[in-house]
Protein backbone atom coordinates (compact mmCIF):
# COMPACT_ATOMS: atom_id res chain seq x y z
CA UNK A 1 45.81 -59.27 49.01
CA UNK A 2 41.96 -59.27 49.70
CA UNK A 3 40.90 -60.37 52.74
CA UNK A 4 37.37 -61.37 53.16
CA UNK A 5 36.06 -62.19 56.33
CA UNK A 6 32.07 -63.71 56.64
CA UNK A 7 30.26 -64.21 59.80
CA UNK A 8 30.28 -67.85 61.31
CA UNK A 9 26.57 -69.71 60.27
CA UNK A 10 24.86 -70.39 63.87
CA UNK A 11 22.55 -73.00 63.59
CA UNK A 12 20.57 -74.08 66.89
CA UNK A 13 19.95 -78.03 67.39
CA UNK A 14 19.63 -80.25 70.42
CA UNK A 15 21.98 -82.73 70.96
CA UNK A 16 21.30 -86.35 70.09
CA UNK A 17 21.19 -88.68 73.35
CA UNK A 18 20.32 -92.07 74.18
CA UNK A 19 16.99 -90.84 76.11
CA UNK A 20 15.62 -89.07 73.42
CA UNK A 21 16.02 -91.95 71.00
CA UNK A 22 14.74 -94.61 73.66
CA UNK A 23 11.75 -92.10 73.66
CA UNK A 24 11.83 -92.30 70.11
CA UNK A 25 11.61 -95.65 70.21
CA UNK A 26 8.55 -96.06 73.02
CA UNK A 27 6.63 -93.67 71.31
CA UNK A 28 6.82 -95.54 68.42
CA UNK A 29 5.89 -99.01 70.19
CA UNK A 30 2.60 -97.09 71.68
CA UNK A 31 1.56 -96.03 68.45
CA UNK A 32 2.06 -99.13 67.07
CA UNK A 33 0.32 -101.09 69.71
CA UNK A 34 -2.47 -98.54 69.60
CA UNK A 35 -2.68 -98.50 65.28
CA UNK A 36 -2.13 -94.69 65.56
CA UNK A 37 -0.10 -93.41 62.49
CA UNK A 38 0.16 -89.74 63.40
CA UNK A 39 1.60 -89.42 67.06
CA UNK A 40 3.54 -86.21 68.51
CA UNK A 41 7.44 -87.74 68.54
CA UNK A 42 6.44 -87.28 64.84
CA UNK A 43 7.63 -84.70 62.66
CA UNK A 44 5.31 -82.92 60.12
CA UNK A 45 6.90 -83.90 57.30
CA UNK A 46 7.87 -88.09 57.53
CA UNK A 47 9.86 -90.06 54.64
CA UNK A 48 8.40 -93.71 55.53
CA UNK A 49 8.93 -96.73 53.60
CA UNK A 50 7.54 -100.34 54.37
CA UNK A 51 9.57 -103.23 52.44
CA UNK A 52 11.73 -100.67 50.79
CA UNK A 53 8.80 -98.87 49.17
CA UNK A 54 7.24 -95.34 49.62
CA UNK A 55 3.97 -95.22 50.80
CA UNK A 56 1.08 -93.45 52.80
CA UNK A 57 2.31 -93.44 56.75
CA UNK A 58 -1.67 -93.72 57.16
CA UNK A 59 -2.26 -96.70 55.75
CA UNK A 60 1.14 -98.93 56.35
CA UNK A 61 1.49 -101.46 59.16
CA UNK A 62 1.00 -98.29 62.19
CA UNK A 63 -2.27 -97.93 61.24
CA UNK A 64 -2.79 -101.39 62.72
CA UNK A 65 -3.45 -102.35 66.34
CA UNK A 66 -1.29 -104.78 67.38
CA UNK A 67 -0.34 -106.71 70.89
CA UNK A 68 3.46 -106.99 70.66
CA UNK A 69 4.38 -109.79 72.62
CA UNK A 70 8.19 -108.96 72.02
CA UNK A 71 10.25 -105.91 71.20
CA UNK A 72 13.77 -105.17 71.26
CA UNK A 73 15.76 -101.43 70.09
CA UNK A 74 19.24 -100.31 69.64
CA UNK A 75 20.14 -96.97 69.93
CA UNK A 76 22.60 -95.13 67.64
CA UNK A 77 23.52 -91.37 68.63
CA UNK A 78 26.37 -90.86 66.06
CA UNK A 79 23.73 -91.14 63.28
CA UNK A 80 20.40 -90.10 65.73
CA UNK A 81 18.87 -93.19 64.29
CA UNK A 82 17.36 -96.40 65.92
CA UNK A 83 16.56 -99.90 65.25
CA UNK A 84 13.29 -102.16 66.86
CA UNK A 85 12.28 -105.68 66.15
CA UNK A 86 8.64 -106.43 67.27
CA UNK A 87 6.88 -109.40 67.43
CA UNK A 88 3.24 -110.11 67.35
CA UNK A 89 2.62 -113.98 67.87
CA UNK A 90 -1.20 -113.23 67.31
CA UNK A 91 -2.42 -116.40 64.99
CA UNK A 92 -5.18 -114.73 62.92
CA UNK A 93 -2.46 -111.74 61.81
CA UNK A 94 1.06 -112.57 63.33
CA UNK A 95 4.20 -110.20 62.68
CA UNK A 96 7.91 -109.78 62.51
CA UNK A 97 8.74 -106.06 62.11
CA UNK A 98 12.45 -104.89 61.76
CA UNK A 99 11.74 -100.71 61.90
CA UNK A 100 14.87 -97.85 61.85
CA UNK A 101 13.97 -94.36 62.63
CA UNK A 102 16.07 -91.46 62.40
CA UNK A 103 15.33 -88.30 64.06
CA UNK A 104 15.59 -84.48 62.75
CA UNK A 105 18.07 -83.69 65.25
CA UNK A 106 17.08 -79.58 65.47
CA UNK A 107 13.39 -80.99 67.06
CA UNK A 108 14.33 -84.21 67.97
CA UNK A 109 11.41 -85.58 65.97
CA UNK A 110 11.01 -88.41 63.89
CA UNK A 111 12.50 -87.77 60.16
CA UNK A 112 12.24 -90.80 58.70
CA UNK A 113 10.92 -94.46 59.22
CA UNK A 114 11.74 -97.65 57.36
CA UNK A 115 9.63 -100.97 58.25
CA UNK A 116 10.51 -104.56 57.13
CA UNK A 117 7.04 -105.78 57.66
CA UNK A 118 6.48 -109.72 57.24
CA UNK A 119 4.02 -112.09 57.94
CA UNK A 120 2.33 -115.22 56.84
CA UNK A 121 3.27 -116.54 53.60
CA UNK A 122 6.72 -114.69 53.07
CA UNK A 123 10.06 -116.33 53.26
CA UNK A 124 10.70 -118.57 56.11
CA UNK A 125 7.94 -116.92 58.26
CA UNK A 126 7.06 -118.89 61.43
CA UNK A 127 6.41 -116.54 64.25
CA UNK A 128 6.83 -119.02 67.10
CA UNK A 129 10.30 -120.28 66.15
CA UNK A 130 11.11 -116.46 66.08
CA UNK A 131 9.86 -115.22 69.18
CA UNK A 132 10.82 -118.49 70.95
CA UNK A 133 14.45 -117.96 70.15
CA UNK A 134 14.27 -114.45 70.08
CA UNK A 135 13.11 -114.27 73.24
CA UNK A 136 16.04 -116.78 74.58
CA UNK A 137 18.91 -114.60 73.06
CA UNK A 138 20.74 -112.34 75.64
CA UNK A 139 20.95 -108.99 74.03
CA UNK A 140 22.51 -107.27 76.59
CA UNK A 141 24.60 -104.03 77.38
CA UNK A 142 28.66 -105.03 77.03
CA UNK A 143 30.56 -103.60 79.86
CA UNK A 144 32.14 -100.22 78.24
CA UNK A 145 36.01 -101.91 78.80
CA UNK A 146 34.94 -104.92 76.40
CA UNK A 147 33.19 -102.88 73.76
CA UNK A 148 34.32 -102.95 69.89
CA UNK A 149 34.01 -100.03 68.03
CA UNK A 150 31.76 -98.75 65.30
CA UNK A 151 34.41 -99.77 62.95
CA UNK A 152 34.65 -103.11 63.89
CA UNK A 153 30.88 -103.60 64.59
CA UNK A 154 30.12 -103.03 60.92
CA UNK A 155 32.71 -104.40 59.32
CA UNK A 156 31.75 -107.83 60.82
CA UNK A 157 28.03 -107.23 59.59
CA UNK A 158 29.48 -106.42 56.52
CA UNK A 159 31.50 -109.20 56.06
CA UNK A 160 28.84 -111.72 56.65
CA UNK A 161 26.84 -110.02 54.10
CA UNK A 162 29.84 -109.54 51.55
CA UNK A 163 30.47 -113.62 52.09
CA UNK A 164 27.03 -114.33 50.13
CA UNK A 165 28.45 -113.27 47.35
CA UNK A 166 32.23 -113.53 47.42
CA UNK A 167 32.85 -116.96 49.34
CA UNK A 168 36.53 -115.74 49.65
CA UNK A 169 35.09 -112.76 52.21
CA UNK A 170 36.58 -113.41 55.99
CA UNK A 171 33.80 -113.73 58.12
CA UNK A 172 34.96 -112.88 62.15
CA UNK A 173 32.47 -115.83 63.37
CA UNK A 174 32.42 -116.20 67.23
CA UNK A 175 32.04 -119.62 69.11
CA UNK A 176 29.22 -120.04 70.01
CA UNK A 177 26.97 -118.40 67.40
CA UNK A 178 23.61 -118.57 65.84
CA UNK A 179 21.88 -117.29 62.98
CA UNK A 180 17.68 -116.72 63.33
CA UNK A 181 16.22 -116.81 60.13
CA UNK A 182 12.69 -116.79 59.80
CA UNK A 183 11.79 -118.70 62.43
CA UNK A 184 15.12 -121.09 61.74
CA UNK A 185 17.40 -121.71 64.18
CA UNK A 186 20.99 -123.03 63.38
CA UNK A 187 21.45 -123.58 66.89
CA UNK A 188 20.52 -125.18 70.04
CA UNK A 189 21.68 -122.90 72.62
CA UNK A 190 24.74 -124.88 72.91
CA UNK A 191 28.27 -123.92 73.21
CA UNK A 192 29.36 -124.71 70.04
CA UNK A 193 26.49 -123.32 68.37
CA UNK A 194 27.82 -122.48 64.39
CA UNK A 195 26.60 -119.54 62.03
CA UNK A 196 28.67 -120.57 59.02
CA UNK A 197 26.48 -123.12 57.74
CA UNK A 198 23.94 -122.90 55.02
CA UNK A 199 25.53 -119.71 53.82
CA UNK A 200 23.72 -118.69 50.18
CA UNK A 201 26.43 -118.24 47.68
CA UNK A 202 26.01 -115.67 44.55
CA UNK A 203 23.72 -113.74 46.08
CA UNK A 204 24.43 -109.73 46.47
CA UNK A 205 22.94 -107.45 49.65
CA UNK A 206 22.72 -104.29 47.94
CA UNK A 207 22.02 -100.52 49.18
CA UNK A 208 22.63 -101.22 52.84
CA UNK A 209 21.29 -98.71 55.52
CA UNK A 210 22.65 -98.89 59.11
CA UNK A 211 21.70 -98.42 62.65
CA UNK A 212 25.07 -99.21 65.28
CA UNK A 213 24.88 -99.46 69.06
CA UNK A 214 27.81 -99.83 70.26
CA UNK A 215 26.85 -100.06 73.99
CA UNK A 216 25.03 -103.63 72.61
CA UNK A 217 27.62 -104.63 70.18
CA UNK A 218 24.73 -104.33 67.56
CA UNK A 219 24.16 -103.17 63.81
CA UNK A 220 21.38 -103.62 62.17
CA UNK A 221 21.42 -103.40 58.24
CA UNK A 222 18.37 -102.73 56.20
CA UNK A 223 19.14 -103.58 52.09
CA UNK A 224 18.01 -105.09 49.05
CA UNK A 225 18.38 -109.06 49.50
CA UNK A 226 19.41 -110.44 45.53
CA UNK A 227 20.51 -106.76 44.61
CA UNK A 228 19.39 -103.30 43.53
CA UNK A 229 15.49 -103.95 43.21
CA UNK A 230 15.82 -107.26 45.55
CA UNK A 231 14.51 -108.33 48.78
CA UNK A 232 13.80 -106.05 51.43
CA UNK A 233 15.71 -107.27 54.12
CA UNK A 234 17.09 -106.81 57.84
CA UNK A 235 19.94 -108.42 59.46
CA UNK A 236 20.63 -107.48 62.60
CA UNK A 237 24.09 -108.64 64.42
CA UNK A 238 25.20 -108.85 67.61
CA UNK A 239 29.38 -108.32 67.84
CA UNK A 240 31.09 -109.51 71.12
CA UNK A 241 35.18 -109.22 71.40
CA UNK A 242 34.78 -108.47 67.37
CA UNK A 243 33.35 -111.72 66.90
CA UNK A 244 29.88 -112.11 65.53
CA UNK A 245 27.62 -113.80 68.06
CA UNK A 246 23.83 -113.62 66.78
């Protein structure tokens, strides 16, 4: 009998936490707001797509100025990744941008972005629908006794996107909930506000990329909206008691 015996691999990395991706997150807003492209939360090396193509970090939607007049992130430490939604109301060039980052979690720097960028002219785009009612929604931390797991959390945001093209998909909707689309609102901020209405049928969500929070119920799911080659798309979801709110 041989016995071989090799020496354990030490590898030295910093732990993930929710203060360094909430840094993460406000560096990127400051860049953004400031149309720097290259800022130090950075790493050397970025892989950064904008509507689910590759292209030059130096000349995508950062290297823009823009006053955000709303922004929202959830945090994800199993994965080191985040999510933000900003909103730029500005007339002459408004914006809706759904951005996750993941970090390199040896430096704690910024790996990798991916931008849903949209503005006039694309589907559904009305800016002050969206940051009226985005602005109204109560994203807020659940208490840690009333929080669903990671499990859960997805497979509700998964269902909803599995039901658009298999209607026979069980979809965990809550009461009340409401779906923001664009700047379309299928409620009224009443309490029996309804999601499943208007549901597209046929339609498949294809190479989905997550960010989960669990301390906000949330997952947000970058994919390709019509298939491989689709849509870019975000849907974001907000899971309360395992039942899909927003």
């Amino acid at each position: 009998i041989t016995l071989l015996l090799g020496a354990l691999a030490t590898h030295t990395s910093a732990d993930c936490t929710r203060a360094t991706l909430q840094a993460a997150t406000d560096a990127l807003l400051a860049a953004q707001t400031a149309g720097t492209p290259s800022f130090p939360t950075l790493a050397d090396t970025v892989a950064y797509q904008e509507n689910r193509k590759t292209i030059d970090i130096k000349t995508g939607i950062l290297s823009h100025a823009l006053h955000i007049d709303h922004n929202r992130s959830q945090l994800d430490v199993t994965q080191c990744a985040a999510f933000s939604e900003l909103i730029v109301t500005n007339a002459a060039a408004p914006y809706v941008i759904a951005t996750q980052l993941r970090l390199d979690n040896a430096t704690s720097k910024i790996r990798q972005l991916d931008s849903i960028v949209t503005t006039k002219g694309d589907w559904l785009f009305n800016v002050t629908g969206t940051y009226y009612w985005a602005s109204r929604e109560a994203w807020t931390p659940i208490p840690a006794e009333k929080r669903d797991s990671r499990a859960v959390i997805k497979a509700a945001g998964d269902a909803y996107c599995d039901l658009f093209n298999d209607k026979n998909v069980k979809v965990p909707w809550g009461t009340p909930c409401a779906r923001l689309e664009g700047g379309a609102y299928t409620g009224k901020g009443a309490a029996n506000d309804r999601c499943d209405v208007g549901v597209p049928s046929g339609v498949k969500l294809a190479n989905r990329q997550y960010v989960i929070d669990e301390e906000f119920g949330t997952v947000d799911i970058l994919m390709d909206f019509g298939g491989a080659g689709g849509l870019p798309d975000s849907h974001e979801f907000r899971v309360e008691g395992g039942k899909l709110r927003y």
